[in-house]
Each structure stands twice: as structure tokens, then as C-alpha cells.
Protein backbone atom coordinates (compact mmCIF):
# COMPACT_ATOMS: atom_id res chain seq x y z
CA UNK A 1 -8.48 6.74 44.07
CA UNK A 2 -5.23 7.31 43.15
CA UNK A 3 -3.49 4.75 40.79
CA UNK A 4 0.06 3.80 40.21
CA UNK A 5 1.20 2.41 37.10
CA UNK A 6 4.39 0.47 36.51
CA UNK A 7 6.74 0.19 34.02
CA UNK A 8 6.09 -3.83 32.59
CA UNK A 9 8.74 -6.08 31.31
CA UNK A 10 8.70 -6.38 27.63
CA UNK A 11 7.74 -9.98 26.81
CA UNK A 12 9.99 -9.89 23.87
CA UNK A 13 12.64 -7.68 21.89
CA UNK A 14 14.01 -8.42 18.51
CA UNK A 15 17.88 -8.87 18.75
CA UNK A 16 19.94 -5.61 17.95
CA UNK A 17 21.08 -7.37 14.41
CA UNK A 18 17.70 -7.48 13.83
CA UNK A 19 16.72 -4.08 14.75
CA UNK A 20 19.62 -2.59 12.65
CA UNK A 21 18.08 -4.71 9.18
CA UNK A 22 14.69 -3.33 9.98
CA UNK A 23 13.46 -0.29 7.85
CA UNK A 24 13.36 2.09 10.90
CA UNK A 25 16.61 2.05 11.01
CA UNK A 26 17.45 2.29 7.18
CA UNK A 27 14.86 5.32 7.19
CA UNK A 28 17.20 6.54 10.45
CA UNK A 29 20.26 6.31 8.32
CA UNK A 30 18.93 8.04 5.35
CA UNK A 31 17.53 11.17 7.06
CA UNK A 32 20.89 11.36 8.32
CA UNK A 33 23.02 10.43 4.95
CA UNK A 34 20.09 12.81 2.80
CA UNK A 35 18.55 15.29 4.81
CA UNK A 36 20.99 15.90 7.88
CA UNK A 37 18.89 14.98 10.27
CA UNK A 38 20.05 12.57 13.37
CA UNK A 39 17.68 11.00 15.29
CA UNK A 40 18.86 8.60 18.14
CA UNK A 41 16.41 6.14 18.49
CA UNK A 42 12.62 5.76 17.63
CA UNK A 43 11.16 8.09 20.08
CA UNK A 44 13.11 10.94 18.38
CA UNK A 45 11.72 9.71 15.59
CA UNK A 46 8.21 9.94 16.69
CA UNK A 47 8.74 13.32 18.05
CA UNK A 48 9.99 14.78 14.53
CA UNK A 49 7.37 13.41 13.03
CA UNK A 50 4.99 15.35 15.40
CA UNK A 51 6.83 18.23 15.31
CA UNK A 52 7.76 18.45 11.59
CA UNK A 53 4.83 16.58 10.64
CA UNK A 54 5.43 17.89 6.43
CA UNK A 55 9.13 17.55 6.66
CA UNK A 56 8.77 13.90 7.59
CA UNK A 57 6.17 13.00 5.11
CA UNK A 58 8.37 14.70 2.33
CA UNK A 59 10.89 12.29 3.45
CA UNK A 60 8.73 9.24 3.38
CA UNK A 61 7.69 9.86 0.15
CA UNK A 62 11.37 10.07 -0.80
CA UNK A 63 12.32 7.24 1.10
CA UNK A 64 10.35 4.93 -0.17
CA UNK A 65 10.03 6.28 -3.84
CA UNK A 66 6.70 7.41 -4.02
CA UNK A 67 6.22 7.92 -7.91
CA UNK A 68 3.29 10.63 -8.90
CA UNK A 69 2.86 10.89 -11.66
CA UNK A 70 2.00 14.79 -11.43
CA UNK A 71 3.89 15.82 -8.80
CA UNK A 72 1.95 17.71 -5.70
CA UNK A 73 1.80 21.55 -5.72
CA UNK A 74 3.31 21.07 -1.53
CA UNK A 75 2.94 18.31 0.80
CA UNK A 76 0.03 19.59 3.22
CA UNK A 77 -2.51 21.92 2.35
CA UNK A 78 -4.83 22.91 5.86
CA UNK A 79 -8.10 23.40 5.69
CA UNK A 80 -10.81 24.34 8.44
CA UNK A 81 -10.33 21.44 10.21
CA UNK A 82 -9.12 17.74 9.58
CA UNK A 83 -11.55 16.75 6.98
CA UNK A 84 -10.52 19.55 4.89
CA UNK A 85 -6.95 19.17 5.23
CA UNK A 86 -5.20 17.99 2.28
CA UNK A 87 -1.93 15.47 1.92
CA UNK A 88 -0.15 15.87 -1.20
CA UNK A 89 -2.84 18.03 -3.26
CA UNK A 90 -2.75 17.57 -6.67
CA UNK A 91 -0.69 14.68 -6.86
CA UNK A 92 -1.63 11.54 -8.67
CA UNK A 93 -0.27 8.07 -8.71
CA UNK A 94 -1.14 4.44 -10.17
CA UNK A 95 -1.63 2.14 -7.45
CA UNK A 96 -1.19 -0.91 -8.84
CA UNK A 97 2.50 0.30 -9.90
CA UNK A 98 3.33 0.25 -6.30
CA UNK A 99 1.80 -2.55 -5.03
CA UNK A 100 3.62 -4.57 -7.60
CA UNK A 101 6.72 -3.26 -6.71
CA UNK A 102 7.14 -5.78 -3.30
CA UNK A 103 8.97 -4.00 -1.29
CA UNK A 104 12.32 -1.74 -1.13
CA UNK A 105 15.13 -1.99 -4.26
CA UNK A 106 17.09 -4.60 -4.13
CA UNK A 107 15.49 -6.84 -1.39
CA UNK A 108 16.26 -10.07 -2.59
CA UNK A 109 13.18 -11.40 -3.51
CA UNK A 110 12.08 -14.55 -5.37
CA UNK A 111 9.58 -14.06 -7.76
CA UNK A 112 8.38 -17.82 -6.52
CA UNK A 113 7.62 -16.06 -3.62
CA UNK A 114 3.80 -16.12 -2.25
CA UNK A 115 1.90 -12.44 -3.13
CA UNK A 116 -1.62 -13.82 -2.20
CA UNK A 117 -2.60 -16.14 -0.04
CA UNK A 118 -6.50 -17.18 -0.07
CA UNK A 119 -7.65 -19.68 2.30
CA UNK A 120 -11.76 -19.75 2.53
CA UNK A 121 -13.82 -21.65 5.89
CA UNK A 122 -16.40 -22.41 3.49
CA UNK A 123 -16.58 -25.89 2.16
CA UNK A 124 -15.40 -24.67 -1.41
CA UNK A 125 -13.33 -27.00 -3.67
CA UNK A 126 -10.21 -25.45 -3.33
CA UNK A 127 -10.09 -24.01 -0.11
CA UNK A 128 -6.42 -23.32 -0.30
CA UNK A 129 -4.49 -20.90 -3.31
CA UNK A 130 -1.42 -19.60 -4.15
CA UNK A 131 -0.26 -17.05 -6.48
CA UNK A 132 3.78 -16.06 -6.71
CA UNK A 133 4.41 -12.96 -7.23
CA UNK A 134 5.24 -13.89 -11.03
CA UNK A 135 1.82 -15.04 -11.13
CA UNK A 136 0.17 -12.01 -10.00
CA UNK A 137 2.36 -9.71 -11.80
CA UNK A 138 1.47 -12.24 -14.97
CA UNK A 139 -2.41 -12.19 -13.75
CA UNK A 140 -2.23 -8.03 -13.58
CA UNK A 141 -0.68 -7.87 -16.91
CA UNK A 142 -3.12 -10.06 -18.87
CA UNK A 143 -5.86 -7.77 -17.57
CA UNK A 144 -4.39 -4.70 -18.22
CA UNK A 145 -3.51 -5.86 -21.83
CA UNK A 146 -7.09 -7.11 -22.25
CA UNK A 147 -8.69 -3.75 -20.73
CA UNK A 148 -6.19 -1.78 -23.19
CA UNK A 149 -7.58 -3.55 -26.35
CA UNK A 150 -10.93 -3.15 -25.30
CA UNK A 151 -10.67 0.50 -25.30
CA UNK A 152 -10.67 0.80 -21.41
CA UNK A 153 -8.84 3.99 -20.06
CA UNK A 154 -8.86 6.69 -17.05
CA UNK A 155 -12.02 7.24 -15.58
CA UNK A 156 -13.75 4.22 -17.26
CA UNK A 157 -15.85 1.87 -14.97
CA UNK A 158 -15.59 -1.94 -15.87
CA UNK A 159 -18.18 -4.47 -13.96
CA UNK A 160 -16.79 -7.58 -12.51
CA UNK A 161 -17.90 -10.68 -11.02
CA UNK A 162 -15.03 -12.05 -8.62
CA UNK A 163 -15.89 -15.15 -7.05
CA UNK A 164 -12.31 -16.48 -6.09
CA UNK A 165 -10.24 -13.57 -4.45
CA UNK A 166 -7.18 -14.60 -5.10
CA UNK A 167 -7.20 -14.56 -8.68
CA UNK A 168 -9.58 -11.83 -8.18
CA UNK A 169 -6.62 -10.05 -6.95
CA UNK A 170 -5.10 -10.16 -10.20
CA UNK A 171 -8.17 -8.22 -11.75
CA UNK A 172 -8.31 -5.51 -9.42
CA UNK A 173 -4.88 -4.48 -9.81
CA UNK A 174 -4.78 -4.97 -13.30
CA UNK A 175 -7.85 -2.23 -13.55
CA UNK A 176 -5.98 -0.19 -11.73
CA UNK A 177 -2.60 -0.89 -13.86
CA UNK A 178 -5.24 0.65 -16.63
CA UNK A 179 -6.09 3.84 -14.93
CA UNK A 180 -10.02 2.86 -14.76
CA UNK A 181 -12.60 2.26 -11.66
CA UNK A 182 -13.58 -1.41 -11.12
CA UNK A 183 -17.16 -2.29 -9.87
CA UNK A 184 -16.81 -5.23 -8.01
CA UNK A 185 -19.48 -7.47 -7.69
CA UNK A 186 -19.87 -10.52 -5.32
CA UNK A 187 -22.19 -12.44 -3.65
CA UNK A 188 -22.62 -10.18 -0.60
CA UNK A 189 -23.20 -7.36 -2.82
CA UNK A 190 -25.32 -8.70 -5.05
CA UNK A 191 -27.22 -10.13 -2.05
CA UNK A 192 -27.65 -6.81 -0.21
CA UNK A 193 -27.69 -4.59 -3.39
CA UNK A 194 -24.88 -2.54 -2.77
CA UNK A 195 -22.31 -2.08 -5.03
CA UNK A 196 -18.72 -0.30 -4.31
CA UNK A 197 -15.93 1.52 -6.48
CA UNK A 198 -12.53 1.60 -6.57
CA UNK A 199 -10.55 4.44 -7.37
CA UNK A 200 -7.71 4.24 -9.29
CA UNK A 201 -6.02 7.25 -8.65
């Protein structure tokens, strides 16, 4: 049975103002403005990407200011087949750096301005929290501190109970602020006996 299929109406587009604040089209401008490359709209885009699959990954690296902290020996290494295939080999980076960062340079943003928002069905007493960015930056920065003067560094594993997650938040990225592997422990792991790791780099 042969099927036709019809172009449907968009239910709704973002005004062109809109379109020419939004990062696709910074990323547009700076592939022209740093790498001399033009690309018309976002289906060119996607087709570069496709098509010069490391050359665009190079870029969003750039773009965004990726920073390793050793730098990667290329940008894709193939192997055999997919799960063998290798972004970025040899590069290493501190995650909790770049989470912390919020966004591009420049971007305006209030350091009142919500990071984490935890809001829980159960019938806890305080179903509702808040950290500000300053708070979780603060939050990170006590832990890290604390993990430092302990004697924590890379490849250390630290245990920790996290019963509130957004505070928890905090502790994860500060762990990872240290360059060490957090253990996290909560009540579904402790109920089911499993216990996960985090990498930190």
C-alpha cells in the first residue's frame, strides 16, 4: 500500500530576532569569522557535520572552549567498529570546571540565579530547594577545600551518603573539582546493593 506523506505546518517558530540570539547562529558566525566556512542555514550545518564529522567537532571544542587539560593527540581515532572508535584520545579534562562555568563568556548572568532545582513527590519536609549559582559554586568549593586537606587527590575514591540531591549536587562536583571518584550511596543503592562510580576525568 502505497503511502503519501505531507509536509505539516509547524505549530510554532521562534521569531527571526530570536533565532539570530540563539547559539546556532553564533556557532554559524564563528565558523565563518574563524574557520572560513559559510553555512546558510541549519541544514548546511547538519550536512558538514556529517560530512566533516572531525572538522566540526574541532570546532565545537573551540567554540565553546573546551579546556583539557592535556591536550588530545587528534580529534578521532577509528577503531574496528564504533565501540572502538575514539573522540579526543588522550585528552583529559575536569568536569566540574565546566559545569561551573554556566554557560558562554559574557552571558549576563546573575549569580542569584537558580543552578539546581530539587523538588521531591515524596512527603519529605522540604519538598522544595534552591541553590543560586553562588551557592553551588560556594557548596563545590567547601568540598573541594575539605577533600584537599584531607589528603584526597586523582584517582582517590571517597564514600558518600547523599540524601538531599540538591545539596548533594554540591558534593559531587566538588569531588570532581578534586580530581577523585565519588561512591555515591543512597537509599536505592543501599537497598538493592549496588553501588556506582563517577569518573572524574
Amino acid at each position: 500500500m502505497d503511502t503519501t506523506y505531507g509536509t505539516a505546518e509547524a505549530l510554532w517558530q521562534p521569531a527571526p530576532e530570536r533565532i539570530a540570539r540563539s547559539n546556532l547562529k553564533r556557532f554559524q558566525r564563528w565558523l565563518f569569522l574563524e574557520r572560513g566556512i559559510e553555512l546558510k542555514d541549519a541544514g548546511a550545518l547538519f550536512d558538514w557535520s556529517i560530512r566533516e564529522s572531525e572538522a566540526f567537532w574541532n570546532a565545537i571544542a573551540a567554540f565553546f572552549g573546551v579546556r583539557f587539560h592535556r591536550e588530545p593527540t587528534s580529534v578521532l581515532e577509528h577503531g574496528r567498529g564504533p565501540g572502538e572508535t575514539r573522540w579526543f584520545p588522550g585528552a583529559t579534562l575536569n568536569y566540574a570546571e565546566h559545569l561551573l562555568r554556566f554557560g558562554p563568556e559574557g552571558a549576563g548572568i546573575s549569580d542569584q540565579d537558580t543552578a539546581v532545582l530539587f523538588c521531591s513527590e515524596y512527603g519529605t519536609s522540604a519538598p522544595r530547594s534552591v541553590l543560586t549559582r553562588a551557592e553551588l559554586l560556594n557548596a563545590v568549593s567547601c568540598v573541594a577545600a575539605g577533600l584537599k586537606k584531607m589528603g584526597v587527590g586523582l584517582g582517590d575514591r571517597v564514600v558518600g551518603y547523599l540524601p538531599e540531591p540538591a545539596r548533594g549536587s554540591g558534593c559531587i562536583s566538588g569531588e570532581r573539582q578534586s580530581w577523585c571518584n565519588l561512591v555515591e550511596l543512597s537509599s536505592g543503592t543501599l537497598q538493592s546493593g549496588r553501588v556506582g562510580t563517577s569518573e572524574a576525568d
